[in-house]
Every structure is written in C-alpha cells, then in structure tokens.
Protein backbone atom coordinates (compact mmCIF):
# COMPACT_ATOMS: atom_id res chain seq x y z
CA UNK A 1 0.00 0.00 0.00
CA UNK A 2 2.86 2.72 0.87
CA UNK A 3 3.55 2.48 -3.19
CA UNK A 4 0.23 3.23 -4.08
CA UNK A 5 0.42 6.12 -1.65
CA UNK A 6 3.52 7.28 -2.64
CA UNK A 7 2.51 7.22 -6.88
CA UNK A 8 -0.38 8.73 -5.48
CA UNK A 9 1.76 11.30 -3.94
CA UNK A 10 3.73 12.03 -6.76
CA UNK A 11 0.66 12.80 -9.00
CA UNK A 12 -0.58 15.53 -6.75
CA UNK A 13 2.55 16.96 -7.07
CA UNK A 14 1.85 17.56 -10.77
CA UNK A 15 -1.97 18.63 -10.15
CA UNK A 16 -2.57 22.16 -11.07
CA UNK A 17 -4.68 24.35 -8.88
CA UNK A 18 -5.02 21.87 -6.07
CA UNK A 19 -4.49 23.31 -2.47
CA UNK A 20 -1.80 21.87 0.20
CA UNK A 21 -2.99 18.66 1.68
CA UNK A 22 -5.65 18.07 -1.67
CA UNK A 23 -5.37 15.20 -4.41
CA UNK A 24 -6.99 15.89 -7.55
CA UNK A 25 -8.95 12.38 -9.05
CA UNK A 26 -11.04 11.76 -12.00
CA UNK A 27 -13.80 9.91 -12.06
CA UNK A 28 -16.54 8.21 -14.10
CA UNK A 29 -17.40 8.02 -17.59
CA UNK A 30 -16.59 12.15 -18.26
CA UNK A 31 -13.74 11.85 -16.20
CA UNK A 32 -15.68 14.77 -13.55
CA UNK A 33 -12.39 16.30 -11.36
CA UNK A 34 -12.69 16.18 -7.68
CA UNK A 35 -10.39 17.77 -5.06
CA UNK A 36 -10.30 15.79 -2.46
CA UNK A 37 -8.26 15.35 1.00
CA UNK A 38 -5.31 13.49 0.66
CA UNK A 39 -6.46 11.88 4.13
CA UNK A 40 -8.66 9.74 1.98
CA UNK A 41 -5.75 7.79 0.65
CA UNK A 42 -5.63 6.18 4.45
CA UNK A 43 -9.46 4.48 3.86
CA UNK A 44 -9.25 0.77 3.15
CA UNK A 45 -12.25 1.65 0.75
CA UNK A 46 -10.37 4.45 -0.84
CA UNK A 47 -7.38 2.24 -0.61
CA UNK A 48 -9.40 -0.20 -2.90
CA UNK A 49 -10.03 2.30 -5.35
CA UNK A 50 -6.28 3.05 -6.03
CA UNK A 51 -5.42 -0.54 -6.54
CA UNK A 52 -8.33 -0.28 -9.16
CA UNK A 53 -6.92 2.84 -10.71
CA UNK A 54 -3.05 1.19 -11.04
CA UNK A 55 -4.59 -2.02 -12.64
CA UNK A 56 -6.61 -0.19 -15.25
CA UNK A 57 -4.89 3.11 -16.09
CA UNK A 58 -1.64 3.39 -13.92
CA UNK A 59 -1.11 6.57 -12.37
CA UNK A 60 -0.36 9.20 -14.99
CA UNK A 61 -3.05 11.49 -16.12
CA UNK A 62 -2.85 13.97 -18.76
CA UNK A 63 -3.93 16.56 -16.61
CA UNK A 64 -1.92 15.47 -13.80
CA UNK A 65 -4.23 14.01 -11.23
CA UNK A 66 -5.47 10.26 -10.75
CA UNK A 67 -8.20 8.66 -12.58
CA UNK A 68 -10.38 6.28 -10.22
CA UNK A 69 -12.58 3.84 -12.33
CA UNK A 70 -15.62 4.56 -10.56
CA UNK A 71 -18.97 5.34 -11.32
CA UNK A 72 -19.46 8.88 -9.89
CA UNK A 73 -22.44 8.98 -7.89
CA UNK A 74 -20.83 5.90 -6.17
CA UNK A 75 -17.26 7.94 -5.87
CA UNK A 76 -19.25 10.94 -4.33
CA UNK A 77 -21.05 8.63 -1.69
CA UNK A 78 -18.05 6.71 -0.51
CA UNK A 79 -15.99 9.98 -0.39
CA UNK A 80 -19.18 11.57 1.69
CA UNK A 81 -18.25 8.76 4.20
CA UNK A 82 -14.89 10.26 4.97
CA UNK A 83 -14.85 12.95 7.41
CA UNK A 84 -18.11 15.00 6.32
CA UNK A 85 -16.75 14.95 2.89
C-alpha cells in the first residue's frame, strides 16, 4: 500500500490548482475532477479504489491528477463517508 500512496503522492505533485494537503482524481465516464483530501488515501475503501486505478490506467493522467474507475455517484457517496466529505 505505501507504493500506491507514494505514486499517489507524486501525481498531486503535478496537479494544477489543487491546495496543500488536496489530491486531484477523476472519475466516471466524463472523467468529472474532484479535489479531495489526501487523508482519503488512508481508507481501506479508498485504498481499494487506487489498486483499481493502477490495474486499469496506472497513475499518470494527462492533466496530472489520478483517474479512479468509478462510477461517480458511487465515488461521491463513498468519499461523503470520509470525514463529512
């Protein structure tokens, strides 16, 4: 897991516009961007999700943030779960 974390790491270093402490993902069939807290990487369900994301697209995104293959409605619930999200 600390190698998905720390790919995952490296991409938000290449996000534009995304504050301190943020990740930016993409998700769902028109790839929607979300800015999310990089505490979510910690969730065994977000965890999940990451492992998902290396499998199918790896971690490089051409607008430098990760793409999660997720439905989004079910991205936006589970990341509603996390902290008040």
């Amino acid at each position: 897991m600390k190698t998905i974390m720390r790919r995952a790491s490296s991409a938000v270093t290449q996000a534009a516009s995304v504050p301190k402490g943020y990740l930016a993902v993409y998700v769902g069939e028109k790839m929607r961007r979300f800015v999310i807290p990089i505490s979510c990487l910690s969730q065994p369900s977000f965890q999940e999700l990451l492992s998902q994301a290396e499998e199918k697209f790896g971690y490089g995104h051409p607008m430098g943030g990760l793409t999660i293959p997720c439905k989004e409605n079910a991205f936006v619930d589970l990341t509603s779960r996390f902290n008040g999200l």
